[in-house]
Protein backbone atom coordinates (compact mmCIF):
# COMPACT_ATOMS: atom_id res chain seq x y z
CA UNK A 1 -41.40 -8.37 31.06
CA UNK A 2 -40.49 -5.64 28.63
CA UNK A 3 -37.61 -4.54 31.31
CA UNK A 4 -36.28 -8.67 30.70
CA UNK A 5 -36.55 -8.18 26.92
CA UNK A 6 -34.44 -4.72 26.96
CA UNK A 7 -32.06 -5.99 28.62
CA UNK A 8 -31.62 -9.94 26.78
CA UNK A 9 -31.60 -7.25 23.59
CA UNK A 10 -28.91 -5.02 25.08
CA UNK A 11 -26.83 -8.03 26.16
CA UNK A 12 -26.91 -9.88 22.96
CA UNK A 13 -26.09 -5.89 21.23
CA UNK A 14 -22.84 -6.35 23.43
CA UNK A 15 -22.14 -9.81 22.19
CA UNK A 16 -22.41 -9.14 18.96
CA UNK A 17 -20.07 -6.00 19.25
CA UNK A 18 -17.77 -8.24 21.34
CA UNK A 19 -17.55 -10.79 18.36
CA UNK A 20 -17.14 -8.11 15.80
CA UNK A 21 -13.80 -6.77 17.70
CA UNK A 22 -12.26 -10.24 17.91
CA UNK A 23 -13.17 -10.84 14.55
CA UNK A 24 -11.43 -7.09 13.73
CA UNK A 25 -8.22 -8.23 15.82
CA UNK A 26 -7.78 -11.52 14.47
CA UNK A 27 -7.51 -9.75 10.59
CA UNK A 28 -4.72 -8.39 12.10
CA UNK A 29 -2.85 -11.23 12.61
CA UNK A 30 -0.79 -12.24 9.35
CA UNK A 31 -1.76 -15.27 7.71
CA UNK A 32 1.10 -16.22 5.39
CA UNK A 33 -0.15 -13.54 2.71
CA UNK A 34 0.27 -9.84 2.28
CA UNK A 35 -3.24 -7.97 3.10
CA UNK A 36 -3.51 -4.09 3.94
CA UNK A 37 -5.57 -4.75 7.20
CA UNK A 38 -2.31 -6.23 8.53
CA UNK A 39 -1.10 -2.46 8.84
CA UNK A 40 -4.55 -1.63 10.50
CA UNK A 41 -3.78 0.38 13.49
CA UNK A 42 -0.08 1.18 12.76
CA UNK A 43 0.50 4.79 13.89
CA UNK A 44 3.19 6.99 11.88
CA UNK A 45 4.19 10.07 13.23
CA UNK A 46 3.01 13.00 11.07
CA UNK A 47 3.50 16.63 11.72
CA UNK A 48 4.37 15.32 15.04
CA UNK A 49 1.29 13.76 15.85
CA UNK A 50 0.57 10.41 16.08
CA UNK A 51 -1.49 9.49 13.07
CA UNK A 52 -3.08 5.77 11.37
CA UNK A 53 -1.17 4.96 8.36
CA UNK A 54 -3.95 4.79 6.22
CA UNK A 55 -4.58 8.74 6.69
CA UNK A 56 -1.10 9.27 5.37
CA UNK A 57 -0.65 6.84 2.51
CA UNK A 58 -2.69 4.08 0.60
CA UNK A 59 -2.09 0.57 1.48
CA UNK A 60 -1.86 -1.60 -1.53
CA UNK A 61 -1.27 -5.34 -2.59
CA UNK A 62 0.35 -5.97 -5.61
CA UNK A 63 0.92 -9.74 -5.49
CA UNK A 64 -0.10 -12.14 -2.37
CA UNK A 65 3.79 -11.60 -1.12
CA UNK A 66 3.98 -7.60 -1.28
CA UNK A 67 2.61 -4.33 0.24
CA UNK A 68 3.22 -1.04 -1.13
CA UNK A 69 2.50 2.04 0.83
CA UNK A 70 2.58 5.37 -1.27
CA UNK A 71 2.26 8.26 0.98
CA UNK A 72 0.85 11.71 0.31
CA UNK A 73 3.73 13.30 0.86
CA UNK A 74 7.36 12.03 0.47
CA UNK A 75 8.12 13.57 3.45
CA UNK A 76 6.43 10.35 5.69
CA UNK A 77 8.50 7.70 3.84
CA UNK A 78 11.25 7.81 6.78
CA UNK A 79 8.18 7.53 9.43
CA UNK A 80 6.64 4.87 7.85
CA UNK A 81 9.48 2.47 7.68
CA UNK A 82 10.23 3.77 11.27
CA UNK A 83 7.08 2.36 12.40
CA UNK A 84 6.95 -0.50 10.73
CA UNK A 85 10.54 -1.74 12.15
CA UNK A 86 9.28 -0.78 15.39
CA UNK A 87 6.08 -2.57 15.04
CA UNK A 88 5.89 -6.18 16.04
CA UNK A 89 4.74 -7.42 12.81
CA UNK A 90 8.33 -8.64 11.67
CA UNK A 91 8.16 -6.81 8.23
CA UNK A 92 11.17 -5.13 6.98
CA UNK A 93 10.47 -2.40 4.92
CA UNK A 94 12.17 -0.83 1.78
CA UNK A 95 12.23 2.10 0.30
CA UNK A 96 12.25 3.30 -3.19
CA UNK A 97 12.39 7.26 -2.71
CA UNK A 98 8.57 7.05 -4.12
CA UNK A 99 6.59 4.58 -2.18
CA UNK A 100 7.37 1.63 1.01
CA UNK A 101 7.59 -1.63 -0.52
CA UNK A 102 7.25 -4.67 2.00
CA UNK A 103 8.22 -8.49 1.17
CA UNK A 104 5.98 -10.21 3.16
CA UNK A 105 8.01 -13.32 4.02
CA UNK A 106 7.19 -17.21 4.16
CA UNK A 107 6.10 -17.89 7.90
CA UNK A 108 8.25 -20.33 9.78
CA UNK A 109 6.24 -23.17 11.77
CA UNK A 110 7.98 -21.49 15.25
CA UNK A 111 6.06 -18.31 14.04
CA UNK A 112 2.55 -20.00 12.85
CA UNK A 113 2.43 -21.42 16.41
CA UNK A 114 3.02 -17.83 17.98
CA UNK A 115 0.34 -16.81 15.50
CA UNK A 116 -2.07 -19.32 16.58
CA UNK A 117 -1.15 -18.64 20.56
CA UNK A 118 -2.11 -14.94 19.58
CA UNK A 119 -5.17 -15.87 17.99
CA UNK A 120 -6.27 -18.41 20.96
CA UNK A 121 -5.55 -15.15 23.34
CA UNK A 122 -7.63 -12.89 21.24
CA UNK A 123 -10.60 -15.63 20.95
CA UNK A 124 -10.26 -15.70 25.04
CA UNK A 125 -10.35 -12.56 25.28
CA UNK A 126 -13.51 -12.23 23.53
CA UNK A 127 -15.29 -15.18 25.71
CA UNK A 128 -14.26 -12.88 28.46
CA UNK A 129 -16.18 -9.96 27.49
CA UNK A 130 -19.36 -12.48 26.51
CA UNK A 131 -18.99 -13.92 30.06
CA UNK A 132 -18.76 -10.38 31.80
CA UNK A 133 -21.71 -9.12 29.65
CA UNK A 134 -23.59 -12.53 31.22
CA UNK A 135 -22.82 -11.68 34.67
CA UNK A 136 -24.21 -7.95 33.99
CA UNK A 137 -27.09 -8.74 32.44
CA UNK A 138 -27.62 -11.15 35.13
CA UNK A 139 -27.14 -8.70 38.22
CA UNK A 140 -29.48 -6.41 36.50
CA UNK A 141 -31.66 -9.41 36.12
CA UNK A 142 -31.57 -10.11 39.96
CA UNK A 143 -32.06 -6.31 40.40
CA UNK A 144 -35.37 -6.44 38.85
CA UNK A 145 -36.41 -9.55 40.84
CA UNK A 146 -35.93 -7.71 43.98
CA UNK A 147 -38.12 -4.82 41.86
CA UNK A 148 -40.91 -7.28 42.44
CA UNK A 149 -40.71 -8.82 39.13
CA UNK A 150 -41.71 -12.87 39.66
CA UNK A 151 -38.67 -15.63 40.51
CA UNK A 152 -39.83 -17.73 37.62
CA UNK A 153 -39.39 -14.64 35.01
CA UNK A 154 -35.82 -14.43 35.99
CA UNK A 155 -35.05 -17.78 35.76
CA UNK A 156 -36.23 -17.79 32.31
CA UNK A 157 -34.56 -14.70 31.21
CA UNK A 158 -31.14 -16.20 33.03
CA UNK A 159 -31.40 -19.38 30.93
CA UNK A 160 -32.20 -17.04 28.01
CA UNK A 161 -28.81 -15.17 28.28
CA UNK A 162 -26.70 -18.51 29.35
CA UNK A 163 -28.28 -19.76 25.60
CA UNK A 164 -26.94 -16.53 24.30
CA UNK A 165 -23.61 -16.81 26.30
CA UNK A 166 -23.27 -20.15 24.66
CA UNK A 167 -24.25 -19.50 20.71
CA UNK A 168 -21.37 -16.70 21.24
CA UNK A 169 -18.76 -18.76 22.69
CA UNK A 170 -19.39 -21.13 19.80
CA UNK A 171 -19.32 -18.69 17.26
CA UNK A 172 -15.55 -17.17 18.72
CA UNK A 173 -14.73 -20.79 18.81
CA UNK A 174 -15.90 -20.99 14.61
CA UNK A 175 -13.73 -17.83 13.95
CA UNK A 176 -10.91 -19.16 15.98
CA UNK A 177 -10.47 -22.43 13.88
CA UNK A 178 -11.11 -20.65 10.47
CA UNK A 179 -8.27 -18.42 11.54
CA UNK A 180 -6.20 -21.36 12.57
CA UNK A 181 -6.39 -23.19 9.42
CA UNK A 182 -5.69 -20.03 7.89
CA UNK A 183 -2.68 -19.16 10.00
CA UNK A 184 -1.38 -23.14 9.92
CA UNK A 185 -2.15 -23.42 5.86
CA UNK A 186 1.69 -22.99 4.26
């Protein structure tokens, strides 16, 4: 019995993390309004090394329409804006010969809809991971059956993670319409 519980622990451990990362990626995806996460994971070439944005400069937001990246060193500015053009956030940066300014433009409708397709993929993508943790937990579940644990254990414990598989799914499915209304809100 304690085996069940480590492992209905361990699987729900996974779901949460899996939740957390599509909550992370969805921050990512542009709203209508300037934030600094939307630069999250932008790499700008420093030294010549690869290197997150936010270890070269600070990421801030003036108004609801504008970023401003000021780098450490003047040096970056060039690498920045390089980055961000060849990003696919659709940003076009400026420069100032002191800091990167960005106008964060209106969305279009075309684009909110490609917004909301990327933020249906990343919610799927999510349910994928809860679905492969259930099928894990579940082999391991089945393993311990053939351990000698009793048949009517197991089938507890299975409808114990399918009840966790399912309070996950709804929760991606709470994030995904908050960040729809978000996206589709002009």
């Amino acid at each position: 019995m304690e085996e069940i519980n480590m492992y209905l622990d361990e699987a729900k451990d996974l779901m949460n993390k899996a939740i957390k990362h599509v909550s992370s990626e969805l921050v990512k995806i542009r709203a209508g309004k300037a934030t600094p996460s939307m630069l999250e994971g932008l790499m700008v070439v420093y030294y010549g090394n690869p290197t997150p944005i936010n270890q070269v400069a600070s990421v801030t937001t003036p108004d609801a329409r504008t970023l401003m990246i000021k780098p450490w060193e003047k040096n970056v500015i060039p690498e920045i804006e390089k980055a961000i053009i060849n990003s696919d956030l659709g940003l076009n940066p400026q420069n100032d010969g002191e800091q990167v300014i960005i106008n964060v433009p209106q969305l279009t409708e075309e684009r909110r809809v490609t917004l909301v397709k990327q933020a249906k993929h990343e919610g799927e993508q999510g349910k994928i991971s809860v679905r492969n943790i259930r099928k894990e937990t579940n082999d391991n579940l089945k393993q311990l059956q053939k351990d000698g644990v009793s048949e009517d254990e197991i089938k507890r414990a299975e409808d114990k993670v399918q009840a966790l598989t399912d309070e996950f799914n709804k929760k991606i499915d709470e994030i995904l319409v908050k960040k729809e209304s978000e996206i589709m809100t002009v």
